[in-house]
C-alpha atoms as a PDB file:
ATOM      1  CA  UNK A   1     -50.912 -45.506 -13.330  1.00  0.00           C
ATOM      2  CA  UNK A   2     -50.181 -48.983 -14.652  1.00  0.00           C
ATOM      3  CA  UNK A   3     -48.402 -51.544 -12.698  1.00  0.00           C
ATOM      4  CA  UNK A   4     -46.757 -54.855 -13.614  1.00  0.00           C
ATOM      5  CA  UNK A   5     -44.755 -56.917 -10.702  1.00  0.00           C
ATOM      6  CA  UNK A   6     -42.830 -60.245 -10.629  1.00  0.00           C
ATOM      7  CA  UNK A   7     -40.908 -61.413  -7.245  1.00  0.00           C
ATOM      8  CA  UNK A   8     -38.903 -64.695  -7.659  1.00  0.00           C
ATOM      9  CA  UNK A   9     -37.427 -67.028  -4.771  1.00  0.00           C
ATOM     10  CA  UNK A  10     -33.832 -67.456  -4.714  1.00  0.00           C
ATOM     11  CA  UNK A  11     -31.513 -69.722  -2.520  1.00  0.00           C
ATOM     12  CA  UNK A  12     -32.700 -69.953   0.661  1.00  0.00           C
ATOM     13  CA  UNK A  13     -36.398 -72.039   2.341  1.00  0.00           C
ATOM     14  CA  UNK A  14     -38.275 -68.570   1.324  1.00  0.00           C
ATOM     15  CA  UNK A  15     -38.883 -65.630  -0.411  1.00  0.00           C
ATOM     16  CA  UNK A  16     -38.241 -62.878   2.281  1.00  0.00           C
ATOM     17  CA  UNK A  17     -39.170 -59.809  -0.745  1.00  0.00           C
ATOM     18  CA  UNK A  18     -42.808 -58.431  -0.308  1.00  0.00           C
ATOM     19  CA  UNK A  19     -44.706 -56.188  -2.795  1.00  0.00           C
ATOM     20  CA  UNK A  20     -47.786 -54.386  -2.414  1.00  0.00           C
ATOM     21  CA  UNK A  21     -49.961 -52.187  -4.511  1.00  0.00           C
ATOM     22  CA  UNK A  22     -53.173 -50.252  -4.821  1.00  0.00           C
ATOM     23  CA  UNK A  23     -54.452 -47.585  -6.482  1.00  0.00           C
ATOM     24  CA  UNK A  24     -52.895 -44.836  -4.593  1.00  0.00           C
ATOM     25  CA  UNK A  25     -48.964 -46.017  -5.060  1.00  0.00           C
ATOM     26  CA  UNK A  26     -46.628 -49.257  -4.685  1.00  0.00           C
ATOM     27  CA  UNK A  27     -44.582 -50.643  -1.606  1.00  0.00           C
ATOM     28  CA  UNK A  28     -41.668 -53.060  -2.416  1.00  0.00           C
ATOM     29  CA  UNK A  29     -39.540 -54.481   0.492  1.00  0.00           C
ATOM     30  CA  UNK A  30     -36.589 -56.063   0.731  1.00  0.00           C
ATOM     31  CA  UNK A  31     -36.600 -58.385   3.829  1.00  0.00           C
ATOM     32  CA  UNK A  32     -33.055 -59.278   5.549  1.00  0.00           C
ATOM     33  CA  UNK A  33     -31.754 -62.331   5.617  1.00  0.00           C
ATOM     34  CA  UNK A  34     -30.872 -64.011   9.134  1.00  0.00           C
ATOM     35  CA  UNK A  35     -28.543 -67.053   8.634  1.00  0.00           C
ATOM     36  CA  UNK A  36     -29.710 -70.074  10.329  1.00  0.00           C
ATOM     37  CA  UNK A  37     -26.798 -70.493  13.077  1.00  0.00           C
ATOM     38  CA  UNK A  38     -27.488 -66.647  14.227  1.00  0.00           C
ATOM     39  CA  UNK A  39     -30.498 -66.387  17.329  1.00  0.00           C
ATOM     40  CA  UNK A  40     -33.294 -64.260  16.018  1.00  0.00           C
ATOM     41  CA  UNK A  41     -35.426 -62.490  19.136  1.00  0.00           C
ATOM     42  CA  UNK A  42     -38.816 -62.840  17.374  1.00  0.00           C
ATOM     43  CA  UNK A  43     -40.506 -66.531  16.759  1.00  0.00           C
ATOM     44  CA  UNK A  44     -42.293 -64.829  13.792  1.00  0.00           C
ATOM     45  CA  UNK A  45     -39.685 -64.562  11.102  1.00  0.00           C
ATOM     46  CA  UNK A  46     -38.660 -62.350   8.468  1.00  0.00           C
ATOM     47  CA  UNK A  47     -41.337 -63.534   5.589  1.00  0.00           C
ATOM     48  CA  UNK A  48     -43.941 -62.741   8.100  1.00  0.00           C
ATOM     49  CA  UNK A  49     -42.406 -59.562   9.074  1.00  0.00           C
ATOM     50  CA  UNK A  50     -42.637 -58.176   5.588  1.00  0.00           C
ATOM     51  CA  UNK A  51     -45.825 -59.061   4.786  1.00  0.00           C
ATOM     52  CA  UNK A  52     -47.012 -57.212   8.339  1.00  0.00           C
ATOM     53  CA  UNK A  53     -45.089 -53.826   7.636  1.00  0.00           C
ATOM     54  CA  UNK A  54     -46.409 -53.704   4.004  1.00  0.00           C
ATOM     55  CA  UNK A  55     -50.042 -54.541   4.613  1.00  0.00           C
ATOM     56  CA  UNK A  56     -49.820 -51.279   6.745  1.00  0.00           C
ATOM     57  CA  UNK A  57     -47.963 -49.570   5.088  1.00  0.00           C
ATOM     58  CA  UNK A  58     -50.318 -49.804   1.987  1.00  0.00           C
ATOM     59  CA  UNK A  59     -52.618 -49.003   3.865  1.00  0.00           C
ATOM     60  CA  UNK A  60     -51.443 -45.943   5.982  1.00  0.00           C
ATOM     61  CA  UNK A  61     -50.371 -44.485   2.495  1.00  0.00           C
ATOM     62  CA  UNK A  62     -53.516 -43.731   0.808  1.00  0.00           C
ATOM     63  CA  UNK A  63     -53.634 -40.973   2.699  1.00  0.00           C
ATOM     64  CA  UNK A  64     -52.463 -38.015   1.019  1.00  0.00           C
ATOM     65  CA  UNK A  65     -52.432 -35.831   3.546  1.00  0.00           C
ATOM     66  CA  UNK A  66     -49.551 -38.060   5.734  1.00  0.00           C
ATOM     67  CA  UNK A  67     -45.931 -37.501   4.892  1.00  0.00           C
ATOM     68  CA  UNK A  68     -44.529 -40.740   3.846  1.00  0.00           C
ATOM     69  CA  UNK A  69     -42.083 -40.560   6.524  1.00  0.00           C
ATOM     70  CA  UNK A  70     -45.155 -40.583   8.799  1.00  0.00           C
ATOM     71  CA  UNK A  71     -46.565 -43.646   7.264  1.00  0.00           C
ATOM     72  CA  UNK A  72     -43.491 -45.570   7.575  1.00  0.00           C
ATOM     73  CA  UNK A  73     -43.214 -44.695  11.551  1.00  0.00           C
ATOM     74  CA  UNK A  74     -46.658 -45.954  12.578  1.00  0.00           C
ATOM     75  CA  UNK A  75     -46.217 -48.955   9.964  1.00  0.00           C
ATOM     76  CA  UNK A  76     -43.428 -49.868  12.376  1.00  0.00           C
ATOM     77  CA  UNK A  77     -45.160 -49.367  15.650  1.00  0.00           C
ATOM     78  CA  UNK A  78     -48.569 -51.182  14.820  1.00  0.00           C
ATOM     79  CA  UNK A  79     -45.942 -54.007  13.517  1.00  0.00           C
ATOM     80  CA  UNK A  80     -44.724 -53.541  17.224  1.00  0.00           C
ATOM     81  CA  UNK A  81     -47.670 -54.053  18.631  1.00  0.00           C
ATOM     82  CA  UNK A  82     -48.593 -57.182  16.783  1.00  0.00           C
ATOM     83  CA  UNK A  83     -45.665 -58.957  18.654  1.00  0.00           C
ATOM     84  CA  UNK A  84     -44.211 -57.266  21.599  1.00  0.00           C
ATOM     85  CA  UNK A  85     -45.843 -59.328  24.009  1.00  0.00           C
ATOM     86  CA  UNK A  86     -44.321 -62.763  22.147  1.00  0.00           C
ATOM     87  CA  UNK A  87     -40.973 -61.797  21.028  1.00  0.00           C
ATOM     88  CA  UNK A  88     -37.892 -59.857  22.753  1.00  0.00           C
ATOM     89  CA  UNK A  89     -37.820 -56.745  20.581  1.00  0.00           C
ATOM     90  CA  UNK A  90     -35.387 -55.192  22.434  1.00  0.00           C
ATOM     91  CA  UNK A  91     -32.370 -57.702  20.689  1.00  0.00           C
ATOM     92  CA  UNK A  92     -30.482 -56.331  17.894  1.00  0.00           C
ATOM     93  CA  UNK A  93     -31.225 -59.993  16.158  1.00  0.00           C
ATOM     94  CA  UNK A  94     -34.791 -58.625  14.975  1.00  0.00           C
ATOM     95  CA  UNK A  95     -36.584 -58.854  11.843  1.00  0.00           C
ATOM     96  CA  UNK A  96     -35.497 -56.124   9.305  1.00  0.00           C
ATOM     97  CA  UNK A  97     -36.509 -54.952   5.762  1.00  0.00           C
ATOM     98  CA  UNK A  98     -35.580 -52.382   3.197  1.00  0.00           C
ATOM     99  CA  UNK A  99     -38.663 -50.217   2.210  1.00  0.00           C
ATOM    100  CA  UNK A 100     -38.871 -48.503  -1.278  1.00  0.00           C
ATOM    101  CA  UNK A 101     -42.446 -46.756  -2.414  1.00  0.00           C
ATOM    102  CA  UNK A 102     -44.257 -44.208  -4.434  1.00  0.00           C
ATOM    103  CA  UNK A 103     -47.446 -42.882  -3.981  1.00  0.00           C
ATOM    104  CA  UNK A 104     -49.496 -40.511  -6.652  1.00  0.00           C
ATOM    105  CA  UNK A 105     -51.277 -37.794  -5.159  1.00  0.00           C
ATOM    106  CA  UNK A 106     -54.203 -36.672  -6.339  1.00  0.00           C
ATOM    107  CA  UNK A 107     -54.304 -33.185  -5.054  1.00  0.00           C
ATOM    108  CA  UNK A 108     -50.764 -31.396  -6.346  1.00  0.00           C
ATOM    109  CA  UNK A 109     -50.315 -33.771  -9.720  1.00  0.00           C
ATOM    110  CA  UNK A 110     -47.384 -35.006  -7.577  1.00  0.00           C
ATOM    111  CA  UNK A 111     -45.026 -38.230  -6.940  1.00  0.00           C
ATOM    112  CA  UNK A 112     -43.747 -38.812  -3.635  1.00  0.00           C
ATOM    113  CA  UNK A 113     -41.372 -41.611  -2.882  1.00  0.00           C
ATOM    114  CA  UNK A 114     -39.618 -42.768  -0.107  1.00  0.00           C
ATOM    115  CA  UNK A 115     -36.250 -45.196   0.345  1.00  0.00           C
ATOM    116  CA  UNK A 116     -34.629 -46.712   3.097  1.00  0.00           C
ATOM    117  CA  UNK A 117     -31.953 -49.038   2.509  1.00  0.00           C
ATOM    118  CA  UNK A 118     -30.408 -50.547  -0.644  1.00  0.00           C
ATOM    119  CA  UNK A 119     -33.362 -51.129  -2.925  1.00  0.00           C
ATOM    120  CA  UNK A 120     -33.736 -48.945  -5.750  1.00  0.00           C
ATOM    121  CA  UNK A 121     -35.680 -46.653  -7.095  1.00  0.00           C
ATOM    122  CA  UNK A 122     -35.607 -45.692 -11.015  1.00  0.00           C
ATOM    123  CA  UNK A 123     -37.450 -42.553 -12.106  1.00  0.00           C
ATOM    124  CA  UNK A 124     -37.525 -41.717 -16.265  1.00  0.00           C
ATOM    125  CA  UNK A 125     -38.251 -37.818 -16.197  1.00  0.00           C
ATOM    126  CA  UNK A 126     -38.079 -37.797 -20.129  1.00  0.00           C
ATOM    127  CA  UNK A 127     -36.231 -36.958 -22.641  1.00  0.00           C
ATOM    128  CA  UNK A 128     -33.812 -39.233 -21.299  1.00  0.00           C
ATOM    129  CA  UNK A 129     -33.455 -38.411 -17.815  1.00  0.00           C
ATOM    130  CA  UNK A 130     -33.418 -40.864 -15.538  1.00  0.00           C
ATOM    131  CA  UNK A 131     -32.806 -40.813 -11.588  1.00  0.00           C
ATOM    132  CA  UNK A 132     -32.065 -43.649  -9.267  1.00  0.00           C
ATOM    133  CA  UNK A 133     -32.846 -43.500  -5.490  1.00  0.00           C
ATOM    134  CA  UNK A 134     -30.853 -45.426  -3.450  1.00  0.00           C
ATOM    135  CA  UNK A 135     -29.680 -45.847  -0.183  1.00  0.00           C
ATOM    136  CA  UNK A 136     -25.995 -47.220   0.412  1.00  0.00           C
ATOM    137  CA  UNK A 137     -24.799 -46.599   3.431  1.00  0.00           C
ATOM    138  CA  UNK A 138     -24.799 -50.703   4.517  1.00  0.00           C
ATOM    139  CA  UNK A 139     -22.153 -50.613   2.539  1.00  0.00           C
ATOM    140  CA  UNK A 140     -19.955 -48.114   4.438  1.00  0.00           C
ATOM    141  CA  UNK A 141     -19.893 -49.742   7.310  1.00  0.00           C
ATOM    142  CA  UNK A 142     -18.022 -53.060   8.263  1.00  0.00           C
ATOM    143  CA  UNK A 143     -15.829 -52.700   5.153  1.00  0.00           C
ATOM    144  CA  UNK A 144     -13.471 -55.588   5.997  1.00  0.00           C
ATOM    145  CA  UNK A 145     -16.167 -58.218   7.101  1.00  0.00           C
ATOM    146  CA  UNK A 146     -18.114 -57.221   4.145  1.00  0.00           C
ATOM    147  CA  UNK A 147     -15.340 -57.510   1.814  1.00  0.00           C
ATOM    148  CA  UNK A 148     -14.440 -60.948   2.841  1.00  0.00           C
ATOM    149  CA  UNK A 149     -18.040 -62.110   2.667  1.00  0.00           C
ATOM    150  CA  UNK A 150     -17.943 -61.143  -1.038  1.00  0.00           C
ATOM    151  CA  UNK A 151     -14.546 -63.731  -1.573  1.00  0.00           C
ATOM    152  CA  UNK A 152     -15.828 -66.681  -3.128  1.00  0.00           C
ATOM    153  CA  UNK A 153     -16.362 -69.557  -3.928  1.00  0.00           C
ATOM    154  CA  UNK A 154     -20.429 -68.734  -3.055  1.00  0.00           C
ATOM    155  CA  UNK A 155     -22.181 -71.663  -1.394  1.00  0.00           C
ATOM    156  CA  UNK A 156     -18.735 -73.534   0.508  1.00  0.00           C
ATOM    157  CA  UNK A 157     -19.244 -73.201   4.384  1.00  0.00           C
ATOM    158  CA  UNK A 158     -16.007 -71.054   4.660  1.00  0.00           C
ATOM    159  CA  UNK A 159     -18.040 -68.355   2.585  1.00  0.00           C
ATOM    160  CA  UNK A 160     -21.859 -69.158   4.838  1.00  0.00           C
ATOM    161  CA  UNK A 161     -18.833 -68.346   7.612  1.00  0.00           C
ATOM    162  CA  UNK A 162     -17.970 -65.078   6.341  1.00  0.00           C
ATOM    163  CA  UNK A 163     -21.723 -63.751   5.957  1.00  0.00           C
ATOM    164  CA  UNK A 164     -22.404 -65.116   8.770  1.00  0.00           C
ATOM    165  CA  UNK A 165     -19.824 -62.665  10.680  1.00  0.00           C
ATOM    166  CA  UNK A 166     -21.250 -59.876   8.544  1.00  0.00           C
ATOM    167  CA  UNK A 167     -24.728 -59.871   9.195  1.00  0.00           C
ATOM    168  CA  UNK A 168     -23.863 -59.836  13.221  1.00  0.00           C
ATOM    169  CA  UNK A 169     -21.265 -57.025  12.408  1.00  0.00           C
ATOM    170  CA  UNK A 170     -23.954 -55.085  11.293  1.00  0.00           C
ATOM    171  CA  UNK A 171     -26.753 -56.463  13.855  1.00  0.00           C
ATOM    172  CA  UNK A 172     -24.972 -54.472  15.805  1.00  0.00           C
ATOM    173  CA  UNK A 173     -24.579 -51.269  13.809  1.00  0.00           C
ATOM    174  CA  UNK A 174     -27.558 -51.155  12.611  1.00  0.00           C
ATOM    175  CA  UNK A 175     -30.006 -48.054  12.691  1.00  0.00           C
ATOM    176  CA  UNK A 176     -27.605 -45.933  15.171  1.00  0.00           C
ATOM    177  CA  UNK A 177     -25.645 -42.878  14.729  1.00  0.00           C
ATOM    178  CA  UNK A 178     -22.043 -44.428  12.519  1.00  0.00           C
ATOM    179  CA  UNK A 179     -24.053 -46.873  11.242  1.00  0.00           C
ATOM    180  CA  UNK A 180     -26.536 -47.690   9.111  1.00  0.00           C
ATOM    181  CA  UNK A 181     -30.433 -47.382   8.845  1.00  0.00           C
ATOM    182  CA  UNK A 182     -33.363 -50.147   7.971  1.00  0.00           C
ATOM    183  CA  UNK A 183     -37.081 -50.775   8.838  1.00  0.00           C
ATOM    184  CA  UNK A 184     -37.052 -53.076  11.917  1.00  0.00           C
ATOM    185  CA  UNK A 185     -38.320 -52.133  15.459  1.00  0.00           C
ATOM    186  CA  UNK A 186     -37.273 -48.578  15.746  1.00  0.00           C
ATOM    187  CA  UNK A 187     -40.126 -45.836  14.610  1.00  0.00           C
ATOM    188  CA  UNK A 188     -37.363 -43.561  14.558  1.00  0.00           C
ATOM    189  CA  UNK A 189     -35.625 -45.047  11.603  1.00  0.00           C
ATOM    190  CA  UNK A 190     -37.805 -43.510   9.316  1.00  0.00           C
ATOM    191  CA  UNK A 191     -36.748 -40.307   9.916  1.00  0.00           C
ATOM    192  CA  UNK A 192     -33.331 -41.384   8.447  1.00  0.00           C
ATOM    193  CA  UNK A 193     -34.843 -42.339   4.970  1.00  0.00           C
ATOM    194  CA  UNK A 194     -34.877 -40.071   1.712  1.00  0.00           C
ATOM    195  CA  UNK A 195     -38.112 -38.714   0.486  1.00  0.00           C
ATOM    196  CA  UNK A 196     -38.811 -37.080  -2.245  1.00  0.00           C
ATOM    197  CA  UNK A 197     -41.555 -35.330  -4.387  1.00  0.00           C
ATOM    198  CA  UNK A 198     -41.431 -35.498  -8.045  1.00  0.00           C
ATOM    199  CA  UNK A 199     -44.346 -33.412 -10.527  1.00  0.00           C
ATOM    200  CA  UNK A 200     -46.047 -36.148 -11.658  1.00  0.00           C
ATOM    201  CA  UNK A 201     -47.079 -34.741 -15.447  1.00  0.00           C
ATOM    202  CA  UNK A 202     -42.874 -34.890 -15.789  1.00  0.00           C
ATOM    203  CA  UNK A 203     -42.909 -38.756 -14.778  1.00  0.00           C
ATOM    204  CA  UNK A 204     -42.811 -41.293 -17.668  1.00  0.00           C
ATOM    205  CA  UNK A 205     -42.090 -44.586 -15.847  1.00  0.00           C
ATOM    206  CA  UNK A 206     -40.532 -45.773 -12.627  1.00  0.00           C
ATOM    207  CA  UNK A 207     -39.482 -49.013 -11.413  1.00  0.00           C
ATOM    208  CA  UNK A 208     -39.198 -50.007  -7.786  1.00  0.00           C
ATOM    209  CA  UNK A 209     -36.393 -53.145  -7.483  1.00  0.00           C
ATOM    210  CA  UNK A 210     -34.863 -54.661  -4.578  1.00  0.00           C
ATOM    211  CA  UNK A 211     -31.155 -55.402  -4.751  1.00  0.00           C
ATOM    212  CA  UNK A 212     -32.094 -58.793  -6.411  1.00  0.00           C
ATOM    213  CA  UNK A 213     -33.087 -57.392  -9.568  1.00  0.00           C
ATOM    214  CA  UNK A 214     -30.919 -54.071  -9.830  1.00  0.00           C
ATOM    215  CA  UNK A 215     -27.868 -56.318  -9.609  1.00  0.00           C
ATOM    216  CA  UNK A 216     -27.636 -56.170 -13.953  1.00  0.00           C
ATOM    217  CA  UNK A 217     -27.105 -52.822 -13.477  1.00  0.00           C
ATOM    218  CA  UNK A 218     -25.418 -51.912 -10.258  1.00  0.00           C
ATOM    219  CA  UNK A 219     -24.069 -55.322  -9.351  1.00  0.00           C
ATOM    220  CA  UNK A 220     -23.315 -56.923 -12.813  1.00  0.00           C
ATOM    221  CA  UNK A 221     -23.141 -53.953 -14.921  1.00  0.00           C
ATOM    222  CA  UNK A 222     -24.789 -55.426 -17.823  1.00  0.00           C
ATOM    223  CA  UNK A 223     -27.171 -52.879 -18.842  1.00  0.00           C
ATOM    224  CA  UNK A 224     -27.853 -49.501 -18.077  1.00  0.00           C
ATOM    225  CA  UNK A 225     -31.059 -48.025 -15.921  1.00  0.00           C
ATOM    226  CA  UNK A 226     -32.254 -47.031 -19.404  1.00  0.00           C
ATOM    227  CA  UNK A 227     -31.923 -50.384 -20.882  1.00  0.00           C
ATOM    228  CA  UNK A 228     -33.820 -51.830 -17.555  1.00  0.00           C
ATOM    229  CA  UNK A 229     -36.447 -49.264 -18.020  1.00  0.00           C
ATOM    230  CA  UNK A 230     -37.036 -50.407 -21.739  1.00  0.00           C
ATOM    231  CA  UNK A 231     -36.685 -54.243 -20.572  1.00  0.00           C
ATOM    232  CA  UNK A 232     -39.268 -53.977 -18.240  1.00  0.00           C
ATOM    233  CA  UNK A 233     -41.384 -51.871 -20.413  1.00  0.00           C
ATOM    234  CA  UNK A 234     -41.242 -54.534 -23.804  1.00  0.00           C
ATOM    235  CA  UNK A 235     -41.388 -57.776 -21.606  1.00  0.00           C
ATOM    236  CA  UNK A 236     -41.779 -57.146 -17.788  1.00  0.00           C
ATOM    237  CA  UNK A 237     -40.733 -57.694 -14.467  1.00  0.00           C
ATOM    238  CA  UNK A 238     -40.704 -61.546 -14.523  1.00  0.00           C
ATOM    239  CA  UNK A 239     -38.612 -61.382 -18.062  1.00  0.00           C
ATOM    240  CA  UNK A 240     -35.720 -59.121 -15.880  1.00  0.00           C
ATOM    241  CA  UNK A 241     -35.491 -61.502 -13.034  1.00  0.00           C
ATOM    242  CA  UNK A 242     -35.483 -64.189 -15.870  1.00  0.00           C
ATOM    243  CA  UNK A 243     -32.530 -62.392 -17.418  1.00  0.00           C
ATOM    244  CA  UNK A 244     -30.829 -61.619 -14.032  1.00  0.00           C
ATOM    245  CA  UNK A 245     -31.401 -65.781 -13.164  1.00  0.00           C
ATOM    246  CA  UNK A 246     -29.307 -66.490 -16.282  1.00  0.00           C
ATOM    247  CA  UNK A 247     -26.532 -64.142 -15.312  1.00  0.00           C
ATOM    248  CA  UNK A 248     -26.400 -65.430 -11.717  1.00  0.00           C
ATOM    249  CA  UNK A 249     -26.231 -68.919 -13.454  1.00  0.00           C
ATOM    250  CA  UNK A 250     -23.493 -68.514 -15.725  1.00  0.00           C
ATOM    251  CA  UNK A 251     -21.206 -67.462 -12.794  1.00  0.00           C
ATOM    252  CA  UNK A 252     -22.471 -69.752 -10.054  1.00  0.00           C
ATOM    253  CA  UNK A 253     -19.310 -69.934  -7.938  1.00  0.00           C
ATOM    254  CA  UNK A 254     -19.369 -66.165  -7.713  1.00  0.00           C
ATOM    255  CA  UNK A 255     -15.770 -65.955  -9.776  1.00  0.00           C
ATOM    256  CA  UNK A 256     -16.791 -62.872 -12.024  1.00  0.00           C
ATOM    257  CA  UNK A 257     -19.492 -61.115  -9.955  1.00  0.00           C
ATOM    258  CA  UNK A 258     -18.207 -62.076  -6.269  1.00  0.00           C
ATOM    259  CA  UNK A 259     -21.769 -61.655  -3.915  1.00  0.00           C
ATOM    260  CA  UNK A 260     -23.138 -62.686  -0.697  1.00  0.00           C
ATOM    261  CA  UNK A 261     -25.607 -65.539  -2.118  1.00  0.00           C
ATOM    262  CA  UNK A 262     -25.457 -67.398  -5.951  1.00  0.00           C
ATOM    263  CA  UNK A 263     -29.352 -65.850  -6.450  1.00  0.00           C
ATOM    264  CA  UNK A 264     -30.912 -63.771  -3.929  1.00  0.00           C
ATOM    265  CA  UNK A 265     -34.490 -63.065  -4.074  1.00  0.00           C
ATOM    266  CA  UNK A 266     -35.917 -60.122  -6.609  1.00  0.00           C
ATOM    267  CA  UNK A 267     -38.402 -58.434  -6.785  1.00  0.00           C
ATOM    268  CA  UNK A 268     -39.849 -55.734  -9.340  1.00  0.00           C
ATOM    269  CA  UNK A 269     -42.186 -53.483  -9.965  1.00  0.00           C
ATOM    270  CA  UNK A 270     -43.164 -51.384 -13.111  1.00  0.00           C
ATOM    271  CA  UNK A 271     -45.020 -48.358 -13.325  1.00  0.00           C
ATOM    272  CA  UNK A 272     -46.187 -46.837 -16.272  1.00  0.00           C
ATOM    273  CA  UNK A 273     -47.653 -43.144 -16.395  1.00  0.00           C
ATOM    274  CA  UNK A 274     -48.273 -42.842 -19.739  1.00  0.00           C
ATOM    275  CA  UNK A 275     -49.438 -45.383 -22.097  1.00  0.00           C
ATOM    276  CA  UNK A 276     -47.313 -45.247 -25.500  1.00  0.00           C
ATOM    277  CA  UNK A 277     -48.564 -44.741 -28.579  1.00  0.00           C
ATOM    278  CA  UNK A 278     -48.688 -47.222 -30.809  1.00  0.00           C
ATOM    279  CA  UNK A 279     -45.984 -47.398 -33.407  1.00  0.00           C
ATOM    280  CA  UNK A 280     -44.321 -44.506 -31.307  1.00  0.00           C
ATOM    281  CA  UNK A 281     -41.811 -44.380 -28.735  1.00  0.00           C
ATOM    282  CA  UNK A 282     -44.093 -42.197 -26.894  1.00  0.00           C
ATOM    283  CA  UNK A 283     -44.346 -38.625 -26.136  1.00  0.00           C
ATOM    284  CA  UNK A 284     -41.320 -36.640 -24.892  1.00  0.00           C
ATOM    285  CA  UNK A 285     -40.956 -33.782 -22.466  1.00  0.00           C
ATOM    286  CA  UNK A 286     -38.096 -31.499 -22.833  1.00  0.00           C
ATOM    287  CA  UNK A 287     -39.088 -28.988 -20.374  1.00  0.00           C
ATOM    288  CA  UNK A 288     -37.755 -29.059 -17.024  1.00  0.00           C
ATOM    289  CA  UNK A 289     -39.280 -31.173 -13.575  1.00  0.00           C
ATOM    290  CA  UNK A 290     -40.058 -29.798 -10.619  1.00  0.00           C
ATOM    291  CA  UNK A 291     -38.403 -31.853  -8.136  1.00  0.00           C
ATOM    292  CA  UNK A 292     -38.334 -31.133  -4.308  1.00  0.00           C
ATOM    293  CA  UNK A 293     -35.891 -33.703  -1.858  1.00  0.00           C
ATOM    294  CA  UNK A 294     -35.390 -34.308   1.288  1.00  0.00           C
ATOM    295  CA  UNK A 295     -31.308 -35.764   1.539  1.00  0.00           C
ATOM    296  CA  UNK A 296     -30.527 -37.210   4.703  1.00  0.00           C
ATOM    297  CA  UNK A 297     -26.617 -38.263   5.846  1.00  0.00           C
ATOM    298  CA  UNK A 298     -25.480 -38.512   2.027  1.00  0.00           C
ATOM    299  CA  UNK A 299     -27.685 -41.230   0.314  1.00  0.00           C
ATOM    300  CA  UNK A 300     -27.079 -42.033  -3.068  1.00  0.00           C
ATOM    301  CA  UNK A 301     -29.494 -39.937  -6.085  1.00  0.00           C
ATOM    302  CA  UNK A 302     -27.974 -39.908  -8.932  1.00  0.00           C
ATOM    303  CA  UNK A 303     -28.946 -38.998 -12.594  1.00  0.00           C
ATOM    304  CA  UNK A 304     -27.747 -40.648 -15.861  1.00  0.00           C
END
């Protein structure tokens, strides 16, 4: 398993993205953005939140023998404890992230994976098969705040306004039955996630993105998964966010792609399971993977 990352700041005072990885898989989070006239209940802050729940959760994963889902709960309670005592982490304005990771096991020649929110996860099964992971259902609720956050022009204060309303429309939906899920202070969020388990002799590459860098595909529609895949293979993560930069720049006011921020931060990783050969496009499997998923409240897998 080879892995290449690049995470890139974009507006805002940080980069709120984490990514982790080690020999037994890769952790990429997404950390949510809390604008600066909203109260936020912990002192901390997002960054640090994010680098807290993936040091664990790097951690907690190495072992085989606990279910992802499992890992992701106690990540969340020893993130708890680190702060309970200092911040009020009974307000709905909390520290939140979106989790996506993969871990190779040893034991079964398997792929397990786990998402939670709207980064995305890109599996290449071969012979050109390729699944995305992805979890949208942020997106189904608060449909008329969210669709007036997405009216241009990006950066004016009538548009800061708008997201502004948003993000404490969904503070207040967020992980509870008709609304949505994410990683913050409630262990029993990861329950709501999808997992899956992939056989790992059918994977050829994966790539774990946050919504930063998947918006060329599923935001800007400029290239396909495949095309990403390939990208990221020939010249790497930091070449994609370069690309997805020069998008972002060529429609700064938000006119042709309308989103929440000009450039938001992005994050990717690359994993490669087979080295090609060189000269080659690499080997190709035709027969068929074994794939076992756990689907929870309609999440988005799709195949292309």
């Amino acid at each position: 398993m080879q892995v290449t990352v690049a995470s890139a700041q974009g507006v805002g005072t940080a980069n709120e993205d984490g990514v982790l990885v080690s020999p037994a898989g890769v952790v990429v989070l997404d950390g949510l953005s809390a604008p600066g006239g909203l109260p936020m209940g912990c002192s901390h802050g997002t960054p640090w939140y994010v680098r807290q729940l993936g040091t664990h959760l790097i951690n907690l994963i190495g072992d085989e023998t606990m279910p992802l889902v499992d890992a992701l709960r106690s990540a969340i309670e020893k993130v708890n404890a680190l702060h309970h005592e200092t911040c009020d982490l009974e307000q709905e304005a909390v520290p939140a992230s979106t989790v996506v990771m993969v871990r190779k096991r040893t034991d079964t020649d398997a792929l397990d994976y786990l998402v939670l929110s709207d980064s995305v996860l890109v599996l290449d099964l071969g012979d050109g098969q390729i699944e995305t992971v992805t979890d949208k259902r942020v997106e189904e609720v608060a449909h008329d705040q969210m669709q007036a956050a997405l009216q241009g022009p990006t950066g004016t204060s009538d548009h800061a306004a708008r997201v502004a309303d948003l993000v404490a429309t969904q503070r207040r939906l967020r992980n509870r039955p008709g609304g949505y899920w994410v990683v913050s202070t409630d262990p029993t969020a990861a329950e709501h996630a999808i997992t899956g388990t992939v056989a790992l002799s059918h994977v050829q590459r994966a790539a774990l993105l946050t919504d930063g860098a998947s918006r060329l595909v599923d935001a800007f529609s400029a290239m396909t998964w495949s095309q990403l895949l390939d990208l990221l293979e020939t010249e790497g993560p930091a070449a994609l966010i370069a690309r997805t930069r020069e998008a972002e720049e060529s429609d700064p006011n938000g006119c042709q792609w309308p989103r929440f921020k000009a450039s938001d931060d992005a994050t990717a990783a690359f994993v490669q399971f087979r080295s090609p050969l060189v000269g080659s496009p690499g080997p190709q499997d035709c027969s068929v993977p074994i794939k076992e998923t756990t689907l929870r409240e309609e999440p988005s897998v799709s195949r292309g």
